[in-house]
N, C-alpha and C. Protein backbone atom coordinates (compact mmCIF):
# COMPACT_ATOMS: atom_id res chain seq x y z
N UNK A 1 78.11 -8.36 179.22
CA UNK A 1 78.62 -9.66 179.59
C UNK A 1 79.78 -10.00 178.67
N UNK A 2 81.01 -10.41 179.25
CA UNK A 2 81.82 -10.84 178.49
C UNK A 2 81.93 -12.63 178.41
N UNK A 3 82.61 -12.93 177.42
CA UNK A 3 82.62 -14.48 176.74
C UNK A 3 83.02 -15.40 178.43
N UNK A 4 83.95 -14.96 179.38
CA UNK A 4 84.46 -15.46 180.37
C UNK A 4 83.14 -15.80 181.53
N UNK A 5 82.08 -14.65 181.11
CA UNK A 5 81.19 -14.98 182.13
C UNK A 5 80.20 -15.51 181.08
N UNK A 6 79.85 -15.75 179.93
CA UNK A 6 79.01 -16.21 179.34
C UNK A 6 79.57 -18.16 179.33
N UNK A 7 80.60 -18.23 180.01
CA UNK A 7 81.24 -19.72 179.67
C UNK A 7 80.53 -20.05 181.09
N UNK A 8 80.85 -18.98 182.23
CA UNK A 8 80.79 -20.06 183.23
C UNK A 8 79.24 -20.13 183.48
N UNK A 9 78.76 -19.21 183.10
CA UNK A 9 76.86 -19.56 183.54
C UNK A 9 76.33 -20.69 182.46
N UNK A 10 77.09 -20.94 181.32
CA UNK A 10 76.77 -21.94 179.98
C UNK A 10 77.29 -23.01 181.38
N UNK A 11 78.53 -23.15 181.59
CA UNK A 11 78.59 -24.34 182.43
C UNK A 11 77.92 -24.73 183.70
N UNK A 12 77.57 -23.76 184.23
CA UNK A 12 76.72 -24.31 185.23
C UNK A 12 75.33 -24.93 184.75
N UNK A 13 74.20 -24.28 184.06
CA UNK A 13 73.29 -24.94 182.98
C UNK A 13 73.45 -26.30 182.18
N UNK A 14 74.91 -26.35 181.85
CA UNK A 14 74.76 -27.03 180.84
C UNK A 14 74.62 -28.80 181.86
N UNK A 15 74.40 -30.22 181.42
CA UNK A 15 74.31 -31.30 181.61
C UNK A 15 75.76 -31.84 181.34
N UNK A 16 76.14 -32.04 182.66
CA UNK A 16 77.41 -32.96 182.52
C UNK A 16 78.49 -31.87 181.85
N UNK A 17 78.65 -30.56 181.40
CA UNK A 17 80.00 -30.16 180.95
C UNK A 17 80.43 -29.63 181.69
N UNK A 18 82.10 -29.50 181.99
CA UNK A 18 82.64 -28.56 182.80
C UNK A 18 82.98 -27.21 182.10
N UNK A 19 83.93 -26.58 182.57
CA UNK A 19 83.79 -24.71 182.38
C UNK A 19 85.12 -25.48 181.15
N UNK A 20 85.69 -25.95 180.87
CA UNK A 20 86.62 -25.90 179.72
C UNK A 20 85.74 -26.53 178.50
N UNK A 21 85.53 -27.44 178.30
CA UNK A 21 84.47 -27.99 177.38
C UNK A 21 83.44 -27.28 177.21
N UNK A 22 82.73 -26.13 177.54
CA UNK A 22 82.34 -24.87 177.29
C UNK A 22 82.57 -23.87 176.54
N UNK A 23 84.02 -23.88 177.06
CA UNK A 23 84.77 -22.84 176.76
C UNK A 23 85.39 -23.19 174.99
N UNK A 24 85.65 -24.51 175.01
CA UNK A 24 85.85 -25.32 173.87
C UNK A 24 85.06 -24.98 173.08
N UNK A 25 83.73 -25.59 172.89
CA UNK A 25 82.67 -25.26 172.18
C UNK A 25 82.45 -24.18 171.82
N UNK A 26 82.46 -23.42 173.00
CA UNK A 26 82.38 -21.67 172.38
C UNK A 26 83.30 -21.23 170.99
N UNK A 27 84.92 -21.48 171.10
CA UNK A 27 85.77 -21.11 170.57
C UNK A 27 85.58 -22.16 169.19
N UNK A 28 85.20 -22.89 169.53
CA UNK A 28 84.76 -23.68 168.45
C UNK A 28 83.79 -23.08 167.41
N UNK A 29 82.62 -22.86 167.89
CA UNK A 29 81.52 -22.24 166.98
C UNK A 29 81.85 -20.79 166.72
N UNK A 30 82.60 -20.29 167.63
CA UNK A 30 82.92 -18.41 166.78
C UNK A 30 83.73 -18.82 165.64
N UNK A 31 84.64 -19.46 165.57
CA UNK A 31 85.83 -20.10 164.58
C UNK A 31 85.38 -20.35 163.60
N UNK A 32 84.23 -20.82 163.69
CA UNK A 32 83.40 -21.83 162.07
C UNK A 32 82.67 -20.53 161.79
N UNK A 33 81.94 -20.39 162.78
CA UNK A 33 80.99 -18.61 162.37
C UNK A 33 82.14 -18.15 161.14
N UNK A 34 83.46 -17.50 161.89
CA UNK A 34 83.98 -16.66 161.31
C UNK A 34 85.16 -17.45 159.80
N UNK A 35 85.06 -18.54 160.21
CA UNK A 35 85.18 -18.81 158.90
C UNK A 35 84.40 -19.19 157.41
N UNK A 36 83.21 -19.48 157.91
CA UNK A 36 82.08 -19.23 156.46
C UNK A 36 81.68 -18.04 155.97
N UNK A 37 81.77 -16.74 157.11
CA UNK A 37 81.61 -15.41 156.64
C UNK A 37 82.99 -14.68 156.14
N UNK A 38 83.88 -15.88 155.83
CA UNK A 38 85.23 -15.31 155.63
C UNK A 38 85.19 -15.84 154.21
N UNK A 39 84.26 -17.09 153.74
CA UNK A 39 84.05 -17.39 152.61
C UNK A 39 82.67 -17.21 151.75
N UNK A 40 82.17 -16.27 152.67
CA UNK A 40 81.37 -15.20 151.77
C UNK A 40 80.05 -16.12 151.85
N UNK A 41 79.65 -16.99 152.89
CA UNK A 41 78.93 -17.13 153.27
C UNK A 41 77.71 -17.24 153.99
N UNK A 42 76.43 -17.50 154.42
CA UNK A 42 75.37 -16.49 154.89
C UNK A 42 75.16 -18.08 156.01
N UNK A 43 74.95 -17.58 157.55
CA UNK A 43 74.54 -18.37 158.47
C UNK A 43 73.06 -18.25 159.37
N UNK A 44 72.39 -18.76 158.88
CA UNK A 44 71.10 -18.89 159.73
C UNK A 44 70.94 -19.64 160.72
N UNK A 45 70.25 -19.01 162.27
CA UNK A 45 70.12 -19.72 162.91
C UNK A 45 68.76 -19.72 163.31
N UNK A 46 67.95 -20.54 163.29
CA UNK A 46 66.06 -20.30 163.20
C UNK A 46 66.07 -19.58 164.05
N UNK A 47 65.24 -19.02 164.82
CA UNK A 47 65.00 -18.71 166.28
C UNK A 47 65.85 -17.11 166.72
N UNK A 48 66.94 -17.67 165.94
CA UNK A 48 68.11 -16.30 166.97
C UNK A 48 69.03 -15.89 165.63
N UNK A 49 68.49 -15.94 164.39
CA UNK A 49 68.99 -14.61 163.83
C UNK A 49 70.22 -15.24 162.46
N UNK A 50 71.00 -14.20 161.73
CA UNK A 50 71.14 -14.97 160.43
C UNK A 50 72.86 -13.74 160.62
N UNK A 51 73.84 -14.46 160.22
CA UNK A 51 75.17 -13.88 160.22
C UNK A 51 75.21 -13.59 158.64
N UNK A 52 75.30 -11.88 157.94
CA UNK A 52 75.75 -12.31 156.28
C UNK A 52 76.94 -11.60 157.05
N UNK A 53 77.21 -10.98 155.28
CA UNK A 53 78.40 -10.32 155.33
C UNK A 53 78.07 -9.42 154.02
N UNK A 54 78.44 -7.87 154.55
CA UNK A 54 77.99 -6.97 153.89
C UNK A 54 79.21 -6.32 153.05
N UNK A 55 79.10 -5.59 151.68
CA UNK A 55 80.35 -4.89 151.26
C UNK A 55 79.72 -3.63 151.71
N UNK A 56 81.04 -2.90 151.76
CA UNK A 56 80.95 -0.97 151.87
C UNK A 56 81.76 -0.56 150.91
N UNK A 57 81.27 -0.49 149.38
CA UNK A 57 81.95 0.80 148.82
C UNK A 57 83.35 1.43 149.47
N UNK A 58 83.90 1.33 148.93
CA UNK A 58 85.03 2.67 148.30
C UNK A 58 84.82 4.12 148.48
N UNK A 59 84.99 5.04 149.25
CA UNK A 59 84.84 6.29 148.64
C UNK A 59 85.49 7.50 148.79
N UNK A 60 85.30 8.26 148.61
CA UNK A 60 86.28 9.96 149.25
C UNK A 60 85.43 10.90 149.96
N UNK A 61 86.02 10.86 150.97
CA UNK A 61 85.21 12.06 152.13
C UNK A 61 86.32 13.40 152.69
N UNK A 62 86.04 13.95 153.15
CA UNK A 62 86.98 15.53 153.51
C UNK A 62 87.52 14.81 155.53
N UNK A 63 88.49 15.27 155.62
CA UNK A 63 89.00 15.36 157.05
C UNK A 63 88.83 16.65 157.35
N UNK A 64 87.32 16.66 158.50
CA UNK A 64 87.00 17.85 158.78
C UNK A 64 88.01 18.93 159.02
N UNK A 65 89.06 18.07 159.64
CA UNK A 65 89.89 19.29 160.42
C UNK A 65 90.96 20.16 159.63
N UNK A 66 91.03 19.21 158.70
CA UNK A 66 92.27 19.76 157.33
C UNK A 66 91.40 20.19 156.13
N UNK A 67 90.33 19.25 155.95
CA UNK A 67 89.75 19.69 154.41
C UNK A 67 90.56 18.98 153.65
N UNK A 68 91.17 17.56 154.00
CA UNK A 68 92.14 17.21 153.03
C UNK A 68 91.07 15.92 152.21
N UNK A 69 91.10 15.41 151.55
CA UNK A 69 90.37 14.31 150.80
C UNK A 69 90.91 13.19 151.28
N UNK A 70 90.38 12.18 151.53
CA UNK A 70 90.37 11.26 152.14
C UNK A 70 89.52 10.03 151.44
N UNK A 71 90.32 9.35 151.27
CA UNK A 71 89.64 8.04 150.07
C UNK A 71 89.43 6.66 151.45
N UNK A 72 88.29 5.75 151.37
CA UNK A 72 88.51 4.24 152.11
C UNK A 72 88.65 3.46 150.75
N UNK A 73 88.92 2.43 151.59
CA UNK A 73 89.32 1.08 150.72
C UNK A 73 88.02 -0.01 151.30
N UNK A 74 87.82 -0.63 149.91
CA UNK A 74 86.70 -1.93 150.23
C UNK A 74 86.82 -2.89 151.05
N UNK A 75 85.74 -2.49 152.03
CA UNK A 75 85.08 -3.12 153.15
C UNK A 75 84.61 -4.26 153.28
N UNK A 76 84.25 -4.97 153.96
CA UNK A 76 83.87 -6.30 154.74
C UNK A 76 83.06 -6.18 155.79
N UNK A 77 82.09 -6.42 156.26
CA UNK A 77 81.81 -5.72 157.27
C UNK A 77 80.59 -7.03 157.89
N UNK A 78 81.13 -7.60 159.00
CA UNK A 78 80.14 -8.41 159.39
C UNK A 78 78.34 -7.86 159.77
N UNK A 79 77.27 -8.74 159.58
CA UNK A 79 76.05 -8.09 159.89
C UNK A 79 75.20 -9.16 160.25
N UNK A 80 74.30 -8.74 161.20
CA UNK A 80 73.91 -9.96 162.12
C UNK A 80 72.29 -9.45 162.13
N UNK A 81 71.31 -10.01 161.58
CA UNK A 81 70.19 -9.61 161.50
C UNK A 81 69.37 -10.92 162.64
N UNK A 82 68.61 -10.04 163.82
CA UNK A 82 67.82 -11.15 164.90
C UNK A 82 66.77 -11.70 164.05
N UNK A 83 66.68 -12.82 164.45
CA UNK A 83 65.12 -13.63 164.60
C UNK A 83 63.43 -12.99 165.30
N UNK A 84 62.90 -13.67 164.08
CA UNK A 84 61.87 -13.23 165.01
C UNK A 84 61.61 -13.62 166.97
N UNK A 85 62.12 -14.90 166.74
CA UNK A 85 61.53 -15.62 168.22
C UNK A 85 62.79 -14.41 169.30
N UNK A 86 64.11 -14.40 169.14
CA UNK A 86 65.06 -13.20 169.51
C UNK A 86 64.79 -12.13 170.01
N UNK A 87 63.07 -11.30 168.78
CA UNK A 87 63.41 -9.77 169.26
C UNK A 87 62.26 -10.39 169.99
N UNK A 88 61.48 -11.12 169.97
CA UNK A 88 60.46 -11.20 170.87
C UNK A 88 60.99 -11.78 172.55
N UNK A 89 61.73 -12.34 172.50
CA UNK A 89 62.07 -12.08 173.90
C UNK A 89 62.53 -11.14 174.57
N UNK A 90 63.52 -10.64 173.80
CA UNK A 90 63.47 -9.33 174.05
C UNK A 90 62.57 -8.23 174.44
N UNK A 91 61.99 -8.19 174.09
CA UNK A 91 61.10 -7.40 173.75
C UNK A 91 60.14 -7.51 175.31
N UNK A 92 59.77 -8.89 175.24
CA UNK A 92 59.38 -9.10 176.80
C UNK A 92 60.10 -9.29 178.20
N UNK A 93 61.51 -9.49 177.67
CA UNK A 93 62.40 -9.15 179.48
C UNK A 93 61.76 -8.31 179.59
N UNK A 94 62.69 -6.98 178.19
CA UNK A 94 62.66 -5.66 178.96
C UNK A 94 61.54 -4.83 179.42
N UNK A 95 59.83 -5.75 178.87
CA UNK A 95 58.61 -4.60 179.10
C UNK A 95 58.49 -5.66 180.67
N UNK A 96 59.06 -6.72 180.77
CA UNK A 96 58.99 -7.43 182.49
C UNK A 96 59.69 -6.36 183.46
N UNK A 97 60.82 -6.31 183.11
CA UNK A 97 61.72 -5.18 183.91
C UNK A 97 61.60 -3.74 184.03
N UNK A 98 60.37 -3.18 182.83
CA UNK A 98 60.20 -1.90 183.28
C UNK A 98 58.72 -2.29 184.11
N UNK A 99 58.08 -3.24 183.92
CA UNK A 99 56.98 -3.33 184.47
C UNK A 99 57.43 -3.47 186.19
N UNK A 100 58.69 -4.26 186.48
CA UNK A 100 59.34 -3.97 187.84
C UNK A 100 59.84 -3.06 188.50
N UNK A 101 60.24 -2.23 187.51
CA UNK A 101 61.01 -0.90 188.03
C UNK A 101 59.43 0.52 188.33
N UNK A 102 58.57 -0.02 188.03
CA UNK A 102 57.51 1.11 188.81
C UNK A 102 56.64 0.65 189.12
């Protein structure tokens, strides 16, 4: 699912908003997301899971194809750990949907 179809099924659900004020909100909350994990900040959301932000080391690895050495540079790396209540729905679509499929 992309963000374009995640706006318009949010707007049909939602009470009283149309598909831009949706769409608003959306761009709104990725924006703040990505700016507290830009200040090295950790976001919890009860239910559905916690945004940190992880480092990756520095290091030197070989380019298989040359054998040449190859150094990275320090990382950033967003990381999104689910909720319990999250994997548990999960967990029950998908044993609903295999329980449909035979």
């Amino acid at each position: 699912m992309i963000r374009s179809e995640l706006v318009q099924i949010l707007s049909h659900q939602s009470l009283g908003l149309d598909r831009s004020q949706v769409d608003h909100a959306m761009k709104a909350l990725f924006a703040f997301i990505g700016e507290k994990l830009g200040q090295g900040k950790r976001i919890e959301v009860r239910g559905f899971g916690c945004f940190s932000v992880r480092r990756r080391a520095p290091k030197t690895s070989r380019n298989p194809k040359t054998g040449e050495l190859v150094s990275t540079e320090l990382r950033y790396l967003t990381h999104f750990k689910p909720g319990k209540a999250l994997k548990e729905a999960v967990n029950q679509a998908y044993q609903a949907e295999q329980e449909k499929s035979t």
